[in-house]
N, C-alpha and C. Protein backbone atom coordinates (compact mmCIF):
# COMPACT_ATOMS: atom_id res chain seq x y z
N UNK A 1 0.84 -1.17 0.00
CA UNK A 1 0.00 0.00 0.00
C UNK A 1 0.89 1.23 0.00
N UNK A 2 0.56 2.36 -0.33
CA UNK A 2 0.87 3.47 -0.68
C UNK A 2 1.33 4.30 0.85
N UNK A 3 2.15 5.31 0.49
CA UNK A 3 2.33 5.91 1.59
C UNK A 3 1.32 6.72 2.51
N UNK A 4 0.55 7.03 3.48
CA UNK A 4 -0.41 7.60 4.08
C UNK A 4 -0.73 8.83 3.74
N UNK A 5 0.27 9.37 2.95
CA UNK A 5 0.06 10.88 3.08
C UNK A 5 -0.67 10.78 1.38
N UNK A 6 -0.81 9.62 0.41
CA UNK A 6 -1.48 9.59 -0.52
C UNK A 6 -2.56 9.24 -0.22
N UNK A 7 -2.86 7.77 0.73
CA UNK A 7 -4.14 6.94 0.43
C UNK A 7 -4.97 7.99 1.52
N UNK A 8 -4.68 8.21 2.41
CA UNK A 8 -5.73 8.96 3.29
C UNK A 8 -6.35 10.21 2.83
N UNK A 9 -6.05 11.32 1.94
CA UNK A 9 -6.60 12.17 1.17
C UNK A 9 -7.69 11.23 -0.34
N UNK A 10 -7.06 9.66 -0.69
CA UNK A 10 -8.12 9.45 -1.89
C UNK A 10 -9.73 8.93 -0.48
N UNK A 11 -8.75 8.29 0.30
CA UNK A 11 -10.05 7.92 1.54
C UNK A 11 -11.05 8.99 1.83
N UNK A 12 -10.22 10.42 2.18
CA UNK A 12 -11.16 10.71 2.61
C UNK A 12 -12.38 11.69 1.45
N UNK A 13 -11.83 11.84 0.26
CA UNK A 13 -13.05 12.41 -0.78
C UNK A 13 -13.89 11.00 -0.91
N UNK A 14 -13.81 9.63 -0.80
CA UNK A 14 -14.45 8.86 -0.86
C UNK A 14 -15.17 9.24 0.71
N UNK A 15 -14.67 9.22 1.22
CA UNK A 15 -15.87 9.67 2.97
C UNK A 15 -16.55 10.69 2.66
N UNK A 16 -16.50 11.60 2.11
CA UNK A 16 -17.30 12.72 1.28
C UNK A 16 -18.13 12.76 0.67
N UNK A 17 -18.33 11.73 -0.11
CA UNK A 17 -19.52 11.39 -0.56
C UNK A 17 -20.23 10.07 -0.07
N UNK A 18 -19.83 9.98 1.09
CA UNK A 18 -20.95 8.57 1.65
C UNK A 18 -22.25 9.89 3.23
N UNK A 19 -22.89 8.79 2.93
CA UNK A 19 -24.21 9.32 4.00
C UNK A 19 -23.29 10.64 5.21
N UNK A 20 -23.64 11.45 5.56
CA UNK A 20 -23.18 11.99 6.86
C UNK A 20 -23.43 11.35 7.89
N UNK A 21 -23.59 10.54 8.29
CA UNK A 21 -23.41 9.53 9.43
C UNK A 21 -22.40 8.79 9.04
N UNK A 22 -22.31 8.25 8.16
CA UNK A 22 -21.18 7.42 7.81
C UNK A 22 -19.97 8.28 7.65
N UNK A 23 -19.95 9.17 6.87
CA UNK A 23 -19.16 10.04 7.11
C UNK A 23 -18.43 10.61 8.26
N UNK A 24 -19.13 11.18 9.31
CA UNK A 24 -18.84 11.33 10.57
C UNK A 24 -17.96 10.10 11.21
N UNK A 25 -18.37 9.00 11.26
CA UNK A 25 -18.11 8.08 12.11
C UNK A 25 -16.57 7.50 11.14
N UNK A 26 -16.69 7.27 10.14
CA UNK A 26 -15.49 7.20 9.79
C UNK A 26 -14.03 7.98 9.52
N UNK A 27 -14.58 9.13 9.52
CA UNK A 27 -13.49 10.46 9.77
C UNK A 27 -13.28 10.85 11.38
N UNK A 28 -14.29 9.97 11.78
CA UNK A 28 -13.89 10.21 13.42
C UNK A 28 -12.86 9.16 13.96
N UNK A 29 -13.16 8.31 13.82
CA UNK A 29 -11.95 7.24 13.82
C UNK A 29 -11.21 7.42 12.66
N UNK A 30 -10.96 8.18 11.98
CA UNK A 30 -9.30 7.83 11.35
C UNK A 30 -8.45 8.79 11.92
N UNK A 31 -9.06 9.63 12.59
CA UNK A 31 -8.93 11.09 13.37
C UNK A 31 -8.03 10.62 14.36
N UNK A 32 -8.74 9.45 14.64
CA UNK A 32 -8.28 8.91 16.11
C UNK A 32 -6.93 8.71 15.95
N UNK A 33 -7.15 7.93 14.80
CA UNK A 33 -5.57 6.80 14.76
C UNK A 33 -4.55 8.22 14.29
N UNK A 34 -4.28 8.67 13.74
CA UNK A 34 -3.39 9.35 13.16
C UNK A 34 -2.30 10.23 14.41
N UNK A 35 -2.49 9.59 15.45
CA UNK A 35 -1.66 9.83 16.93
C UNK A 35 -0.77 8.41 16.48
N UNK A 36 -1.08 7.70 15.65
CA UNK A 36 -0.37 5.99 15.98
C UNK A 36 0.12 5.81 14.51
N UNK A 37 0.91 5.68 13.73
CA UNK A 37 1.16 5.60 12.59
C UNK A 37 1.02 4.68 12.29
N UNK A 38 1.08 3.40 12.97
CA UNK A 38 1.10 1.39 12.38
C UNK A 38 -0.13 1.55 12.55
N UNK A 39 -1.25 1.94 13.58
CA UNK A 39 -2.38 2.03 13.15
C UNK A 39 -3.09 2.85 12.07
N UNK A 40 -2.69 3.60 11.81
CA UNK A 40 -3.00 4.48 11.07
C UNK A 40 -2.88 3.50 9.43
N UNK A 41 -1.84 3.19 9.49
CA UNK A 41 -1.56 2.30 8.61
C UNK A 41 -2.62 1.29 7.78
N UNK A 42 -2.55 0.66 8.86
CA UNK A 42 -3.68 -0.54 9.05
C UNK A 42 -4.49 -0.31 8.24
N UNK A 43 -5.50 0.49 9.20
CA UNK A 43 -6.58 0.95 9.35
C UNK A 43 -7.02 1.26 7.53
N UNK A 44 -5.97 2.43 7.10
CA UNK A 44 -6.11 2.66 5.66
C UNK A 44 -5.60 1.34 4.67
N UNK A 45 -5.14 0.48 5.16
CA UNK A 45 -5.03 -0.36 3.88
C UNK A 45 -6.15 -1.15 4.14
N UNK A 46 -6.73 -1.17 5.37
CA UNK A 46 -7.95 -2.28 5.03
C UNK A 46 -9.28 -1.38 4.72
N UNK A 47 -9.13 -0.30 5.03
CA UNK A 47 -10.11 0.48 3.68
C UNK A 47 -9.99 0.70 2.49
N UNK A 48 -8.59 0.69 2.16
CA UNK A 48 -8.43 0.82 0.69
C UNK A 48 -8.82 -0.17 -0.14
N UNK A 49 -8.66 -1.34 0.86
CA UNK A 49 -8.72 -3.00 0.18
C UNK A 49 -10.07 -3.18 0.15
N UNK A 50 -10.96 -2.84 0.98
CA UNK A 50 -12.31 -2.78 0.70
C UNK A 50 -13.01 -2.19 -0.43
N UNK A 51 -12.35 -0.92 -0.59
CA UNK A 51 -12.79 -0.43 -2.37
C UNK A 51 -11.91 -1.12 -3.21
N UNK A 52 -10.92 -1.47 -3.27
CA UNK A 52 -10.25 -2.19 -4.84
C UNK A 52 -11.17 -3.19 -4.74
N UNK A 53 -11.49 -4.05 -3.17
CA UNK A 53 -11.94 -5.29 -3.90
C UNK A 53 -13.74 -5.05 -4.62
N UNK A 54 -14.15 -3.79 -4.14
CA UNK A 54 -15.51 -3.68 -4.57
C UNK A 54 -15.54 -3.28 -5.77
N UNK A 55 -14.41 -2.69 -6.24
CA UNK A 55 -13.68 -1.94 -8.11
C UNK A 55 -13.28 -3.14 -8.74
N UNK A 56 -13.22 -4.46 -8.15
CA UNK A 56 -12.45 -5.66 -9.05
C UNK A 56 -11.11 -5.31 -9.38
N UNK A 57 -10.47 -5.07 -8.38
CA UNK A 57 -8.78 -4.42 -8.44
C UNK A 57 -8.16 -5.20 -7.83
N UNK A 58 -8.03 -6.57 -6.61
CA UNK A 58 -7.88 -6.96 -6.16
C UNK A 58 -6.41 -7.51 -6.27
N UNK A 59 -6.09 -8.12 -7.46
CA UNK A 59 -5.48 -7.99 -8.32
C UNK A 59 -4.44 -7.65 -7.85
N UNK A 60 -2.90 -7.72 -7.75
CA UNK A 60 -1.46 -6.53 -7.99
C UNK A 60 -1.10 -6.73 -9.19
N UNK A 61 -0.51 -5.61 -10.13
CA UNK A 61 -0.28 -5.41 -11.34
C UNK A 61 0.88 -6.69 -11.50
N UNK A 62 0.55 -7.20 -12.82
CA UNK A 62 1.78 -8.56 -13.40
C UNK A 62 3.38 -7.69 -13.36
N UNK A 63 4.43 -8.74 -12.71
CA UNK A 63 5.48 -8.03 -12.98
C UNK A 63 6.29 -9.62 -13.32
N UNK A 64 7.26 -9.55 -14.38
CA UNK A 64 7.91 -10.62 -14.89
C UNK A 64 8.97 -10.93 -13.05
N UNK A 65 9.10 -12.24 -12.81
CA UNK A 65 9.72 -12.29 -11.48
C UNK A 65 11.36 -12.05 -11.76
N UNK A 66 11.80 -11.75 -13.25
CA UNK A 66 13.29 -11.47 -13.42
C UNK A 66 13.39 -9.97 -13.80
N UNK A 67 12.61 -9.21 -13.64
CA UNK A 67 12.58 -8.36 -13.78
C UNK A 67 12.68 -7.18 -12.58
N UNK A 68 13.45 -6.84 -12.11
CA UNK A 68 13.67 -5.98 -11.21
C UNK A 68 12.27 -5.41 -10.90
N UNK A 69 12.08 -4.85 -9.74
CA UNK A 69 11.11 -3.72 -9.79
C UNK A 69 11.16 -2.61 -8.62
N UNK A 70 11.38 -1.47 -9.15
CA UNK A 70 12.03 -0.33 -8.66
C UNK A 70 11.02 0.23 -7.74
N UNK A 71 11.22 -0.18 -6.12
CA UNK A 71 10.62 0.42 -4.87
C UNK A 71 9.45 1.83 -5.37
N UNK A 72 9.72 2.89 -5.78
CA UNK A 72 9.43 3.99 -6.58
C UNK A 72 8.08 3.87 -7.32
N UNK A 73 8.69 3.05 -8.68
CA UNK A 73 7.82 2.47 -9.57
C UNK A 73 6.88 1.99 -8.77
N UNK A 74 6.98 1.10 -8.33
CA UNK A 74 5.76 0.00 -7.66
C UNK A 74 4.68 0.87 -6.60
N UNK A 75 5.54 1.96 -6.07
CA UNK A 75 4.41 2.40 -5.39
C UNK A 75 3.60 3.41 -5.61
N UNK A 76 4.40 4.21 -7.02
CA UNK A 76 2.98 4.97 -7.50
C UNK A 76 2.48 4.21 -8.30
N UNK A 77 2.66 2.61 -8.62
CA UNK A 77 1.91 1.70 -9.51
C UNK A 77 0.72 1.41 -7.90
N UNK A 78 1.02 1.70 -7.43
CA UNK A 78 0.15 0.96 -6.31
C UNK A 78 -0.90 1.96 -5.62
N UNK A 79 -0.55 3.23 -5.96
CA UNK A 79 -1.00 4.83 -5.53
C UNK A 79 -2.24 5.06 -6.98
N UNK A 80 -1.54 4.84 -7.78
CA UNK A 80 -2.58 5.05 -9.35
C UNK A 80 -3.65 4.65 -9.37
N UNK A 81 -3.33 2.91 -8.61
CA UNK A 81 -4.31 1.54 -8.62
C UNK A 81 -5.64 1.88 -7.52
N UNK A 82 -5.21 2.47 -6.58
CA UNK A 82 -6.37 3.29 -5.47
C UNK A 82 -6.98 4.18 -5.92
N UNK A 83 -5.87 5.17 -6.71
CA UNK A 83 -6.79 6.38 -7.41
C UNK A 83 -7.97 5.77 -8.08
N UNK A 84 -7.24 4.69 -9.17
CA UNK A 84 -8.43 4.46 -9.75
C UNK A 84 -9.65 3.77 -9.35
N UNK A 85 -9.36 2.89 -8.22
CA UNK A 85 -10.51 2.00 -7.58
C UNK A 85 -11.40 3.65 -7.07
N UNK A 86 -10.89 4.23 -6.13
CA UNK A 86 -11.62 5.09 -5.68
C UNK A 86 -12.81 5.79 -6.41
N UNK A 87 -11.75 6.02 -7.77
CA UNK A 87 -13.05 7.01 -8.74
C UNK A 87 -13.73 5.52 -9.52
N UNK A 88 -12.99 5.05 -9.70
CA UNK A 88 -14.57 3.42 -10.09
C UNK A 88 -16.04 3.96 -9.11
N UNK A 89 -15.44 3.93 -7.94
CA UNK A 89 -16.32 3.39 -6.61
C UNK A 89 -17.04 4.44 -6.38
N UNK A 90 -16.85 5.94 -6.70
CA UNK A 90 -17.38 6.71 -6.78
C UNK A 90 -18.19 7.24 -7.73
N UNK A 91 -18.21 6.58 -8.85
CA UNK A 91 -18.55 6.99 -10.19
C UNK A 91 -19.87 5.87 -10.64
N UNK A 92 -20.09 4.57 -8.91
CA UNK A 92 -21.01 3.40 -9.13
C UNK A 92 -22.30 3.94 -8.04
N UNK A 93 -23.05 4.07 -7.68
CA UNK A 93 -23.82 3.87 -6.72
C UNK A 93 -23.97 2.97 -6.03
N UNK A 94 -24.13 2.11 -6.81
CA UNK A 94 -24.21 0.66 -5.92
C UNK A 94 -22.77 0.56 -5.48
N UNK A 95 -21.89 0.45 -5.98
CA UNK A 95 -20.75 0.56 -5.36
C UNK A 95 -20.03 1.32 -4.03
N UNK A 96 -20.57 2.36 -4.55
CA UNK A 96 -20.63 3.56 -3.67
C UNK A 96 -21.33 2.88 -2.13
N UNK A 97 -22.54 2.46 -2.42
CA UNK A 97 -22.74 1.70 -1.22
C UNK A 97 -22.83 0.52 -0.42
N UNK A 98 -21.83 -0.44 -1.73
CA UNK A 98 -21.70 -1.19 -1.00
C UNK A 98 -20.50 -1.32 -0.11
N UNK A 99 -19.36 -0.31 -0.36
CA UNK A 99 -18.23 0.30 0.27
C UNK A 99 -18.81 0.75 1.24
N UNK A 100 -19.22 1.62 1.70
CA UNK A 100 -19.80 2.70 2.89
C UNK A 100 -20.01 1.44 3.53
N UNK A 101 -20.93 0.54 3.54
CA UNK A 101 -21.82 -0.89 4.11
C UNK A 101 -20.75 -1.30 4.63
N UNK A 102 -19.68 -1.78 3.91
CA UNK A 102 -18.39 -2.49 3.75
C UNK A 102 -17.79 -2.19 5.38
N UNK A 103 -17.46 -0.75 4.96
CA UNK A 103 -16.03 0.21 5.91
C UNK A 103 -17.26 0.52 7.19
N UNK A 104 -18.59 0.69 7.47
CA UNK A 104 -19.11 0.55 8.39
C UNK A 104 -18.84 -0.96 8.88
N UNK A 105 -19.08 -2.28 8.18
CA UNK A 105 -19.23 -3.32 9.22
C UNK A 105 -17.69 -3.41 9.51
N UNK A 106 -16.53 -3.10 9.38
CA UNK A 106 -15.53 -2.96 9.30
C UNK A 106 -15.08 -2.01 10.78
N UNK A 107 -15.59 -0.98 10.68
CA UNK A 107 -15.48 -0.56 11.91
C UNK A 107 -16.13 -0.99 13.28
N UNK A 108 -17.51 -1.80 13.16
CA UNK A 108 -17.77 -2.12 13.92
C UNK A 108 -17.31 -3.94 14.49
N UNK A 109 -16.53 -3.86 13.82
CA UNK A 109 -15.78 -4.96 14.29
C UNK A 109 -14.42 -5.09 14.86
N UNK A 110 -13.96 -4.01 14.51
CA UNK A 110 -12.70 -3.32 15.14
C UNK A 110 -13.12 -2.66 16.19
N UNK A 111 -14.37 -2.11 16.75
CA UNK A 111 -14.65 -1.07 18.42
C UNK A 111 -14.57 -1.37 19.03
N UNK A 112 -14.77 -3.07 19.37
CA UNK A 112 -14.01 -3.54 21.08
C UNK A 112 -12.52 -3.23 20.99
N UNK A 113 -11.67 -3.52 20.04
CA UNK A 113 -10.59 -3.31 20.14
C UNK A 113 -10.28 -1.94 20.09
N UNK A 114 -10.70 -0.84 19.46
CA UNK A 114 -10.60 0.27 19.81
C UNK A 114 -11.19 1.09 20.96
N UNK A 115 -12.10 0.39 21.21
CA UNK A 115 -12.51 0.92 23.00
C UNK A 115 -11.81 0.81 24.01
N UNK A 116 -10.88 -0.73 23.85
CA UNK A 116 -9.87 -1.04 24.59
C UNK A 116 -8.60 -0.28 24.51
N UNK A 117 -8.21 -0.19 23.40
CA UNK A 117 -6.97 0.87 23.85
C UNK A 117 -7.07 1.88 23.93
N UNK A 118 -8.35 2.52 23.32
CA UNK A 118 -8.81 4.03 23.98
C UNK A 118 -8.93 3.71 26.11
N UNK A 119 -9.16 3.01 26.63
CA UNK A 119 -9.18 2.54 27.90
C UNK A 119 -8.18 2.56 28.45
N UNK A 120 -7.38 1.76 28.27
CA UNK A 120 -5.86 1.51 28.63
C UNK A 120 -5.19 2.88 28.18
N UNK A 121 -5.45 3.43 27.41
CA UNK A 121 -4.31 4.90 27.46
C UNK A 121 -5.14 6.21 27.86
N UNK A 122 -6.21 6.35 28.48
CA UNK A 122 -6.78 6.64 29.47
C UNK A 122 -6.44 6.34 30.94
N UNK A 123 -6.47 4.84 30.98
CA UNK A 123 -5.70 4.40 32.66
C UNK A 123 -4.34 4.70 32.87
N UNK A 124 -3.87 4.54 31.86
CA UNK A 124 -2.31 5.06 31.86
C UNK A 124 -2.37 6.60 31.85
N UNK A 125 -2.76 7.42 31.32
CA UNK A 125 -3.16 8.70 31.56
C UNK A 125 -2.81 9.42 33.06
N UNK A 126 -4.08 8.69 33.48
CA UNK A 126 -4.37 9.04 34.94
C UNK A 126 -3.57 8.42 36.04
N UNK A 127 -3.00 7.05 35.29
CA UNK A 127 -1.97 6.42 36.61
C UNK A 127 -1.15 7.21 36.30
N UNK A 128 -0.53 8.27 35.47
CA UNK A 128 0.95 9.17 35.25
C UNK A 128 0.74 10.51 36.00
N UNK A 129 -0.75 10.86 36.03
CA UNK A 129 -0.92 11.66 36.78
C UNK A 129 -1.24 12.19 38.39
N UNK A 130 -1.48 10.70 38.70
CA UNK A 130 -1.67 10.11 40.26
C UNK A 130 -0.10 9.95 40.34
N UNK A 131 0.09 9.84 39.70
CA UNK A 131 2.16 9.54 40.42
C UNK A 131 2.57 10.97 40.38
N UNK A 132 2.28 11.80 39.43
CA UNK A 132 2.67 13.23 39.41
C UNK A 132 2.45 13.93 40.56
N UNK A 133 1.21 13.65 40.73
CA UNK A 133 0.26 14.23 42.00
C UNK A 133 1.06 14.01 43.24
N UNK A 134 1.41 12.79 43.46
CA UNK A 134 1.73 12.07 44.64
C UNK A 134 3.28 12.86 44.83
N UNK A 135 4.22 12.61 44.05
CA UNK A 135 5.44 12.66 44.29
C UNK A 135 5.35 14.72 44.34
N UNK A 136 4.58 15.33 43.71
CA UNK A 136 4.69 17.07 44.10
C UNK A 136 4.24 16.99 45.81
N UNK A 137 3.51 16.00 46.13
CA UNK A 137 2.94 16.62 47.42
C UNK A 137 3.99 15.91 48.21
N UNK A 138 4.42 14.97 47.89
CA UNK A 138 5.94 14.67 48.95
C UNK A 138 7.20 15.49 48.81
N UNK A 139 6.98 16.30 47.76
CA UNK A 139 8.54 17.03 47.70
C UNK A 139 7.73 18.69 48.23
N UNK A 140 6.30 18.96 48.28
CA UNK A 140 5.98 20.17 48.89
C UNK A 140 5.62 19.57 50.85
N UNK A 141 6.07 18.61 50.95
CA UNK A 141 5.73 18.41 52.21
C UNK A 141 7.28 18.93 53.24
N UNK A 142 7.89 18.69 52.61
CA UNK A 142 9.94 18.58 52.65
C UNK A 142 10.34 17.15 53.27
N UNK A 143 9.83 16.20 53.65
CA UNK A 143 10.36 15.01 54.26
C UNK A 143 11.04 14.25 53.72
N UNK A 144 11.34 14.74 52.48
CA UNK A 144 12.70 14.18 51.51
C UNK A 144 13.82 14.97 51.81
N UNK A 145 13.47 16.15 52.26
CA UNK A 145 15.03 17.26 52.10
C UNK A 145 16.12 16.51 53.30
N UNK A 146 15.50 16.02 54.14
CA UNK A 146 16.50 15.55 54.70
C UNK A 146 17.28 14.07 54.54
N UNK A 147 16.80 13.76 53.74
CA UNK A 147 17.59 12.53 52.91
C UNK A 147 18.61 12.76 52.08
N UNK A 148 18.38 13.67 51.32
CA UNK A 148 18.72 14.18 50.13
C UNK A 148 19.97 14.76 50.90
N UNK A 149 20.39 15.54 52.20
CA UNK A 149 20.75 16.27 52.55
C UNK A 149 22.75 15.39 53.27
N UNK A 150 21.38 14.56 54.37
CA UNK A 150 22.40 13.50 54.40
C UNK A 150 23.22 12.54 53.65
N UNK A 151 22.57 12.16 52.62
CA UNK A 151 22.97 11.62 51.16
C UNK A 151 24.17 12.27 50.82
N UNK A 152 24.00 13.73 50.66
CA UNK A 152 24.79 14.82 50.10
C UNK A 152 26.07 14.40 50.84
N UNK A 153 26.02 15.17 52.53
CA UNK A 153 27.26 15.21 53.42
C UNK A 153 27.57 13.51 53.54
N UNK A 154 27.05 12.55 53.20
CA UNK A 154 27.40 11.29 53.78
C UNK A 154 29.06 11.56 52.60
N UNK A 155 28.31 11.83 51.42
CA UNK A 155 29.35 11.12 50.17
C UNK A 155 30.44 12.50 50.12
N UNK A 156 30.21 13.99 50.87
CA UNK A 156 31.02 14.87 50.35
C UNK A 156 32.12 14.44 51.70
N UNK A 157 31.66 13.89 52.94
CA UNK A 157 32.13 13.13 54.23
C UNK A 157 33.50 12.28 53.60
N UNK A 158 32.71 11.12 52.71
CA UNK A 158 33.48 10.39 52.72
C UNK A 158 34.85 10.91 51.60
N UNK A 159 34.14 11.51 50.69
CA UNK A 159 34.80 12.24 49.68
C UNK A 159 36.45 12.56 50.16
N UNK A 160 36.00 13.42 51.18
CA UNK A 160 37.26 14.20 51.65
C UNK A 160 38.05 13.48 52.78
N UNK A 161 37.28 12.77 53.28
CA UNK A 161 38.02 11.06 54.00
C UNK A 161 39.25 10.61 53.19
């Protein structure tokens, strides 16, 4: 798949023209991911793969196996291949919705798992901030200064020992 900074702009004029609910909900979660780049990732190749396969693109272009093929080449061969599924998919109605259908049951099969790590980096959140909390009110209490203090003279003690 193509680099993100291509497929997520053909994604999202295809989110543009699906229902505004659908719309919403899928620009809301890609919103999400784009804090996570491997998700982010993901996420867009298994939408992209949902329109090639609804465009009959499924397909990767024939390449002879002695034939070199130049990193470059292959991936605006692979960037073109979305362009074009996209405007297929946009240019079908039925297509058009059976994608939207598609990338909805798609998301809703991925929301436990995205509820969950929306959860967990929430708990982690707040456990970083309960430790924050904790350790300001022990260093505004001073019952460390005198550790710290003795610590100091123990080693400048022995230092000069």
């Amino acid at each position: 798949m193509g680099p993100l900074a291509f497929i997520l702009p053909l994604l999202q004029s295809l989110f543009n023209v699906f229902e505004p609910l659908a719309k919403a909900k899928l620009t809301e979660t890609m919103n999400k991911q784009v804090k996570d780049p491997i998700m982010s990732q993901q996420m867009a190749t298994e939408l992209m793969a949902i329109v090639k396969q609804a465009a009959g693109m499924t397909a990767p272009p024939p390449h002879t196996p002695t034939t070199p093929v130049d990193p470059a080449v292959q991936q605006a061969e692979q960037i073109a291949q979305a362009a074009q599924a996209v405007a297929k998919v946009k240019a079908d109605a039925a297509l058009l919705e059976s994608v939207e259908h598609n990338m909805l049951d798609y998301l809703d099969r991925i929301a436990p798992v995205m509820d969950r790590i929306s959860a967990l980096e929430q708990q982690s959140w707040k456990a970083s901030e309960d430790s924050m909390d904790r350790a300001a009110a022990r260093s505004a209490s001073g019952n460390d200064d005198w550790m710290a203090k003795s610590l100091v003279m123990g080693v400048l003690g022995t230092a000069i020992c």
